[in-house]
N, C-alpha and C. Protein backbone atom coordinates (compact mmCIF):
# COMPACT_ATOMS: atom_id res chain seq x y z
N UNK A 1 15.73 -5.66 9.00
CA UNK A 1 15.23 -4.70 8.03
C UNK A 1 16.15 -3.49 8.03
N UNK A 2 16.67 -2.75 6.76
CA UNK A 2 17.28 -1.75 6.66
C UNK A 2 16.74 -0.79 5.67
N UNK A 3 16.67 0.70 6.24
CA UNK A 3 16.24 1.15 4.90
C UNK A 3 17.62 1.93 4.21
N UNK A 4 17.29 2.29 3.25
CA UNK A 4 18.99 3.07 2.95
C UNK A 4 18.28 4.41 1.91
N UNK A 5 18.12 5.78 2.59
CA UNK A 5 17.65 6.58 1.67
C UNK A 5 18.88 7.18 1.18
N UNK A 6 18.54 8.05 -0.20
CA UNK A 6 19.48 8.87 -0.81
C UNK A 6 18.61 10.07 -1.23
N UNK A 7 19.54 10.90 -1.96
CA UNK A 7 18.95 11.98 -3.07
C UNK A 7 18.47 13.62 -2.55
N UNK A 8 19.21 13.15 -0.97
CA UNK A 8 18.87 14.76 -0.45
C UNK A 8 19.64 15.97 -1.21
N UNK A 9 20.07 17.14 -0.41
CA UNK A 9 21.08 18.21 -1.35
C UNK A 9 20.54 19.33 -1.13
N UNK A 10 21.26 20.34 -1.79
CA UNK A 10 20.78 21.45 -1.77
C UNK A 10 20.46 21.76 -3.13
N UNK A 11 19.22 22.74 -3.00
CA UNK A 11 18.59 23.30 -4.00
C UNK A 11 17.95 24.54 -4.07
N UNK A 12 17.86 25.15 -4.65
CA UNK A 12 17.57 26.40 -4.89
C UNK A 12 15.88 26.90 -4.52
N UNK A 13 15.22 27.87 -4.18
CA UNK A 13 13.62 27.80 -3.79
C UNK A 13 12.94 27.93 -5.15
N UNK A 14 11.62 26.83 -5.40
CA UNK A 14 11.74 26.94 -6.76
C UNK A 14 11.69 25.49 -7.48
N UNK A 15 12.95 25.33 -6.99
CA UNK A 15 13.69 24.05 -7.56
C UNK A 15 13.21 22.59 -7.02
N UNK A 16 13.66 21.55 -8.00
CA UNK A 16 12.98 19.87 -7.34
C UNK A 16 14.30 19.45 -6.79
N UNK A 17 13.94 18.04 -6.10
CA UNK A 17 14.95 17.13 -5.35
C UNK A 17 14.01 15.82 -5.78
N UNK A 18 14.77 14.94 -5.96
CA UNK A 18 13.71 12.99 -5.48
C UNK A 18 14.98 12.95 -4.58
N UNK A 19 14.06 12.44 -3.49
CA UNK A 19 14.36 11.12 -2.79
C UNK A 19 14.00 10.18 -2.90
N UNK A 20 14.79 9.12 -2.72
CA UNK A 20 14.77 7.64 -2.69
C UNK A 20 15.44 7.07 -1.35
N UNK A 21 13.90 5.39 -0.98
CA UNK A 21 14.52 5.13 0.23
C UNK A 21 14.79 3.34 -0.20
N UNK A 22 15.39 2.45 -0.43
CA UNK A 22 15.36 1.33 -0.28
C UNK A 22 15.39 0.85 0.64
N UNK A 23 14.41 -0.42 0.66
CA UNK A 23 14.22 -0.87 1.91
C UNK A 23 14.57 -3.10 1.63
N UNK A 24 14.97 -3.08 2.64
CA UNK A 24 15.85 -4.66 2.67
C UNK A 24 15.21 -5.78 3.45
N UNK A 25 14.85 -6.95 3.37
CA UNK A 25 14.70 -7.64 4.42
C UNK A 25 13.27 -8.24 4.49
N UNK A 26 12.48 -7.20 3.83
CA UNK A 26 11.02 -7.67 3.92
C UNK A 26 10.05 -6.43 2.96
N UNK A 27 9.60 -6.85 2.71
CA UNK A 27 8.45 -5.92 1.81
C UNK A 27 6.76 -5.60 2.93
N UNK A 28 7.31 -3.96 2.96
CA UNK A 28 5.87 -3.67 4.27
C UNK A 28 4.86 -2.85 3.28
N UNK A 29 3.62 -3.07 4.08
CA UNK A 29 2.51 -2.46 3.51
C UNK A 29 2.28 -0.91 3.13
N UNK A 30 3.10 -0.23 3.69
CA UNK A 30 3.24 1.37 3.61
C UNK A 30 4.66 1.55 4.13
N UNK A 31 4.76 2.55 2.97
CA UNK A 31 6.31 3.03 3.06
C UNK A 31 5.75 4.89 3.23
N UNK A 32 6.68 5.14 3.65
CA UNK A 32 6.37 6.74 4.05
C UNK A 32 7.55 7.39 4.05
N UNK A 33 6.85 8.70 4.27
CA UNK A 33 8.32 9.64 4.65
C UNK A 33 7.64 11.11 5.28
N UNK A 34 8.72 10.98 6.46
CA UNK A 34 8.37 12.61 7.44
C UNK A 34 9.52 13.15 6.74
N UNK A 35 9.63 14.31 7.72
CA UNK A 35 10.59 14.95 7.89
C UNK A 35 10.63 15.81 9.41
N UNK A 36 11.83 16.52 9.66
CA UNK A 36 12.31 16.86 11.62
C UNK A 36 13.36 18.10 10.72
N UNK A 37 12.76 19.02 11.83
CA UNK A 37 13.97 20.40 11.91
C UNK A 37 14.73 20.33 13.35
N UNK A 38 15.52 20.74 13.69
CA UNK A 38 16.27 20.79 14.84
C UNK A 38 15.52 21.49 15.91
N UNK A 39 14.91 20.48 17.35
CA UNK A 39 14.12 21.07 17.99
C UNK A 39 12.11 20.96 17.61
N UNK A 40 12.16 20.20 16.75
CA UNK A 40 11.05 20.06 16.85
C UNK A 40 10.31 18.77 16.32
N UNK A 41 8.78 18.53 16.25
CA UNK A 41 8.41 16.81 16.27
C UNK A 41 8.85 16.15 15.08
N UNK A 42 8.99 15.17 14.84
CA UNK A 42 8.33 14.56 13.52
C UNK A 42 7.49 14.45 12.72
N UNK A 43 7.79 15.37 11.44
CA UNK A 43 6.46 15.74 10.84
C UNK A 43 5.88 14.55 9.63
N UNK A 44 4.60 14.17 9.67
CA UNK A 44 4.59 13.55 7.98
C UNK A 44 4.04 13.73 7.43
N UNK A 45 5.02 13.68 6.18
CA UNK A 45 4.94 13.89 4.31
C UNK A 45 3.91 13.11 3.67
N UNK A 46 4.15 12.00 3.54
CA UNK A 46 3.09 11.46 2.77
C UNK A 46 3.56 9.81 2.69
N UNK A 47 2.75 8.79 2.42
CA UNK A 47 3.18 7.25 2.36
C UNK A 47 2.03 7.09 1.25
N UNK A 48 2.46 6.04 0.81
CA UNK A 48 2.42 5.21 -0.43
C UNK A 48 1.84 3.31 0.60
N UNK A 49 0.59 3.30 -0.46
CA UNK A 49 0.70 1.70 0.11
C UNK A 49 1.17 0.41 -1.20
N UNK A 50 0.95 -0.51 -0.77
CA UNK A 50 1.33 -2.05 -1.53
C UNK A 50 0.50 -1.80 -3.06
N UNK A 51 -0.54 -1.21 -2.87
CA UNK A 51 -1.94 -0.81 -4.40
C UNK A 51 -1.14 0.35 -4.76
N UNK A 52 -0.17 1.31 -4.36
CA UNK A 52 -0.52 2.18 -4.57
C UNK A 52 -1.05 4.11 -4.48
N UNK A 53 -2.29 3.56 -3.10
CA UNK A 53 -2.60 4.47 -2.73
C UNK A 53 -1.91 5.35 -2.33
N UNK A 54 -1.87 6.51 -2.15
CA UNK A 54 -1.50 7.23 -1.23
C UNK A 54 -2.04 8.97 -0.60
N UNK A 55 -1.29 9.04 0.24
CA UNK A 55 -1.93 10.07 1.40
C UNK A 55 -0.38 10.97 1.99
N UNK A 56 -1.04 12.20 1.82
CA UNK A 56 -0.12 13.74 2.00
C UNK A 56 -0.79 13.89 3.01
N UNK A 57 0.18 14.86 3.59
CA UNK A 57 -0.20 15.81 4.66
C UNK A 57 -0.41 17.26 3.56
N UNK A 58 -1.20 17.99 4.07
CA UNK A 58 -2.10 19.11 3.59
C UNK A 58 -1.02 19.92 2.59
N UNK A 59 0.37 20.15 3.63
CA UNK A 59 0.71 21.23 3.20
C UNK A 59 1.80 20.56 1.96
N UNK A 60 1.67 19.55 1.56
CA UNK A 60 2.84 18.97 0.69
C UNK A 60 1.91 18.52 -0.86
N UNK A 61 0.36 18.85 -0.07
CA UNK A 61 -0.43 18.10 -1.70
C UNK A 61 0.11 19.18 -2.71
N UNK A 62 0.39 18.64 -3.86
CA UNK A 62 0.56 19.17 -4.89
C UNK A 62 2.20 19.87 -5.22
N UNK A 63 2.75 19.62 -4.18
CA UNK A 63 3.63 19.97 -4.96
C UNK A 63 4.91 18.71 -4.50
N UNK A 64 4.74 17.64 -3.47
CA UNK A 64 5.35 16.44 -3.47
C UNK A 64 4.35 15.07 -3.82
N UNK A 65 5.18 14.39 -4.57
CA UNK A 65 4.57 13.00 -5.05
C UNK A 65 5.29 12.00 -4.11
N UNK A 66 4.72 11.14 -3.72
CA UNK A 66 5.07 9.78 -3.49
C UNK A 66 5.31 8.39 -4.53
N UNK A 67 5.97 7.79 -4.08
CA UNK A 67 5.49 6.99 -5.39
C UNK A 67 6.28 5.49 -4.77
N UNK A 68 6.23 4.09 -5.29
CA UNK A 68 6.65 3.42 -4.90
C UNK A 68 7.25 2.28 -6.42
N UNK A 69 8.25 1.22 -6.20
CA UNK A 69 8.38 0.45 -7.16
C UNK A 69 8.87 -0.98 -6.55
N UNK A 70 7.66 -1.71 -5.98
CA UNK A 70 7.46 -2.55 -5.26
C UNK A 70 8.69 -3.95 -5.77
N UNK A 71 8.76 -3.92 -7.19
CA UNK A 71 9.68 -5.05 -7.23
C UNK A 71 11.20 -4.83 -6.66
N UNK A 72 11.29 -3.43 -6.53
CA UNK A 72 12.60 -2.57 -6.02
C UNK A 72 12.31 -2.86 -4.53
N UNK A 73 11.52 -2.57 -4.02
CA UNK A 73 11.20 -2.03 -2.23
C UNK A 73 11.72 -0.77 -2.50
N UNK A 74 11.57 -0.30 -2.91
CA UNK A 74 11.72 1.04 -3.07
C UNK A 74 10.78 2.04 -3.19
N UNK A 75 10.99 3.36 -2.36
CA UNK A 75 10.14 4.25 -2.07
C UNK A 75 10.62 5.45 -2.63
N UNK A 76 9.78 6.20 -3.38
CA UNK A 76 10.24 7.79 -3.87
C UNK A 76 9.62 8.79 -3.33
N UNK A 77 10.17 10.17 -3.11
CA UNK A 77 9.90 11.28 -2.85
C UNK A 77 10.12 12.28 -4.17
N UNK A 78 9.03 12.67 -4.41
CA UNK A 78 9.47 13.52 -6.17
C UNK A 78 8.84 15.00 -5.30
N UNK A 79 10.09 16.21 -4.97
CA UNK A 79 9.63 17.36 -4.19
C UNK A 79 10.15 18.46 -5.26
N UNK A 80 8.98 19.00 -5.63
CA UNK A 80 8.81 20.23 -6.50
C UNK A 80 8.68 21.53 -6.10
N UNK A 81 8.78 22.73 -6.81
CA UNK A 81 8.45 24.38 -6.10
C UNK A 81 8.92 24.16 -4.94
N UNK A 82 10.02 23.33 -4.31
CA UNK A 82 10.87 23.84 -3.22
C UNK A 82 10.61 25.07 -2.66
N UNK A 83 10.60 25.25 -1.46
CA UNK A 83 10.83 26.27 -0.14
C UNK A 83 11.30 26.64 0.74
N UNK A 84 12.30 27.59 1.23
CA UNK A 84 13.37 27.41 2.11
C UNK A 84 12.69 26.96 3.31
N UNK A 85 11.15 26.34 3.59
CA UNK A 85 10.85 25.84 4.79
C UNK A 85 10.75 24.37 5.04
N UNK A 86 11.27 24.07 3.33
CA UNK A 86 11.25 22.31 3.04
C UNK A 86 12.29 22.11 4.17
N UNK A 87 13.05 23.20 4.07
CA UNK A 87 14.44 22.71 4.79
C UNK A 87 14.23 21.80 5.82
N UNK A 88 14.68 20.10 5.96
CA UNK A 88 14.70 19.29 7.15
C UNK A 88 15.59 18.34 6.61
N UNK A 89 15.86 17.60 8.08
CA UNK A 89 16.46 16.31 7.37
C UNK A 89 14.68 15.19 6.95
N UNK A 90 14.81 14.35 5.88
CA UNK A 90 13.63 14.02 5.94
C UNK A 90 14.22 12.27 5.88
N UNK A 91 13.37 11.85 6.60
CA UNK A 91 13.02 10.24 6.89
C UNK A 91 12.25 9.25 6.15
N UNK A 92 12.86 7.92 5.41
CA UNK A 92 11.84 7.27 5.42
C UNK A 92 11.54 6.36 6.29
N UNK A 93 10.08 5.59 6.28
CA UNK A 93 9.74 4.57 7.21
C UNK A 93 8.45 3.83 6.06
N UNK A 94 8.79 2.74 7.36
CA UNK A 94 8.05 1.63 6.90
C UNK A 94 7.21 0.84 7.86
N UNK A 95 5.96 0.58 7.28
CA UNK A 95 4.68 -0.15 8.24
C UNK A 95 3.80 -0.91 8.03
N UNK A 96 3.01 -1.36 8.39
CA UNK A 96 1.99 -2.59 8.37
C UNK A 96 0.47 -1.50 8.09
N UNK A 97 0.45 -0.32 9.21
CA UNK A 97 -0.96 -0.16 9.37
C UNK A 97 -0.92 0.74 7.73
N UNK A 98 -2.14 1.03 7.37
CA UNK A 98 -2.40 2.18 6.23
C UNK A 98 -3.40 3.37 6.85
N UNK A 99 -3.50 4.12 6.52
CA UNK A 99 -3.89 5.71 6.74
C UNK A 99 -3.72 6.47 8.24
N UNK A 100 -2.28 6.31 8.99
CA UNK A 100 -1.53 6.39 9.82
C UNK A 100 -0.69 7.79 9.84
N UNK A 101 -0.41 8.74 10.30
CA UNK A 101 0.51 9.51 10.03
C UNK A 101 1.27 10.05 11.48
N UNK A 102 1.15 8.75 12.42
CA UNK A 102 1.70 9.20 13.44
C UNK A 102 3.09 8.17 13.62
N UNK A 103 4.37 9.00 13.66
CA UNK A 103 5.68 8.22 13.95
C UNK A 103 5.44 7.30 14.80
N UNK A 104 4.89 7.31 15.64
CA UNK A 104 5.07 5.49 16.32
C UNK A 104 4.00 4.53 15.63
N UNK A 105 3.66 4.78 14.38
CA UNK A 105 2.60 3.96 13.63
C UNK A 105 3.46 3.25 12.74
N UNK A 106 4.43 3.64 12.94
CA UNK A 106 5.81 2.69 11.79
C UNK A 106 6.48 2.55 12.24
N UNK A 107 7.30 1.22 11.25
CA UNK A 107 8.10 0.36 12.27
C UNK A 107 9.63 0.12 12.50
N UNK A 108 10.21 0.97 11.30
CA UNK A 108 11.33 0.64 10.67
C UNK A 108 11.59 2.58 10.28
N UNK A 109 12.80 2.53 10.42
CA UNK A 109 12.94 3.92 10.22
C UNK A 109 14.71 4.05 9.07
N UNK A 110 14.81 4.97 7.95
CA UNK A 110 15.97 5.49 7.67
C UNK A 110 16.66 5.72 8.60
N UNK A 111 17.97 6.17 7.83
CA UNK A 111 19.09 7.49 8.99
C UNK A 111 18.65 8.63 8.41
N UNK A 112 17.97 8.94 7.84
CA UNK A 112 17.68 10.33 7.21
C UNK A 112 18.76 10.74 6.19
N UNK A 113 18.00 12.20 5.08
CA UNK A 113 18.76 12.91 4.57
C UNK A 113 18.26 14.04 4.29
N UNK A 114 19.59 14.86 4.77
CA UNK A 114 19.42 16.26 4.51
C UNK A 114 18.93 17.04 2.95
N UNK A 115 17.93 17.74 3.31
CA UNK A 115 17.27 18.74 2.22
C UNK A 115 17.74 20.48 2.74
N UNK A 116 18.13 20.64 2.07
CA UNK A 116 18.13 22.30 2.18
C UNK A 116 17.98 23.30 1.07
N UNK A 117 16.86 24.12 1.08
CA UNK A 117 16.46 25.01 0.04
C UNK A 117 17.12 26.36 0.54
N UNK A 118 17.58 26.79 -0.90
CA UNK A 118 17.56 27.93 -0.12
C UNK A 118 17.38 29.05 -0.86
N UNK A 119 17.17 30.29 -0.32
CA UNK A 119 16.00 31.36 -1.15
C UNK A 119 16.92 32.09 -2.06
């Protein structure tokens, strides 16, 4: 299994980014995405399941979407009203369980890509 994300960058506070993560090898039940600052845990964003569903962490409702396009294996990040505290590298992953938001609950991980807002 490989995932291969893109679409990080810099952007202005304010401003959107998508990420995109493709994923190879097998089609999993939830695709997700954290994000990590230097020095601290793995945080998560939000995952998308096989229907559909999906689930944010508090501080990302409303202004990041998830989204998925299953015949792709492909996973999106649509991040809006940017904040210079978006700033991380952000991760996708991939898993079996659904309504999970703890990094060892998935199984398959990106190399990450860098986001940086800045004010």
């Amino acid at each position: 299994v490989q995932l291969q994300a893109s679409g990080g960058g810099l952007a202005q506070a304010g401003g959107s980014l998508r990420l995109s993560c493709a994923a190879s090898g097998r089609t999993f039940f939830t695709m997700g995405w954290f994000r990590q600052a230097p020095g601290k845990e793995r945080e998560f964003v939000a995952a998308v399941d096989l229907r559909g569903a999906t689930n944010y962490a508090d501080s990302m409702k409303g202004r990041f979407t998830i989204s998925r396009d299953n015949a792709k294996n492909t996973v999106y990040l649509q991040m809006n009203s940017l904040k210079p505290e978006d700033t991380d590298v952000y991760y996708c992953a991939v898993g079996s369980i659904w309504g999970r938001s703890n990094p060892s609950d998935f199984d398959y991980w990106g190399q990450g890509t860098q986001v940086t807002v800045s004010s």
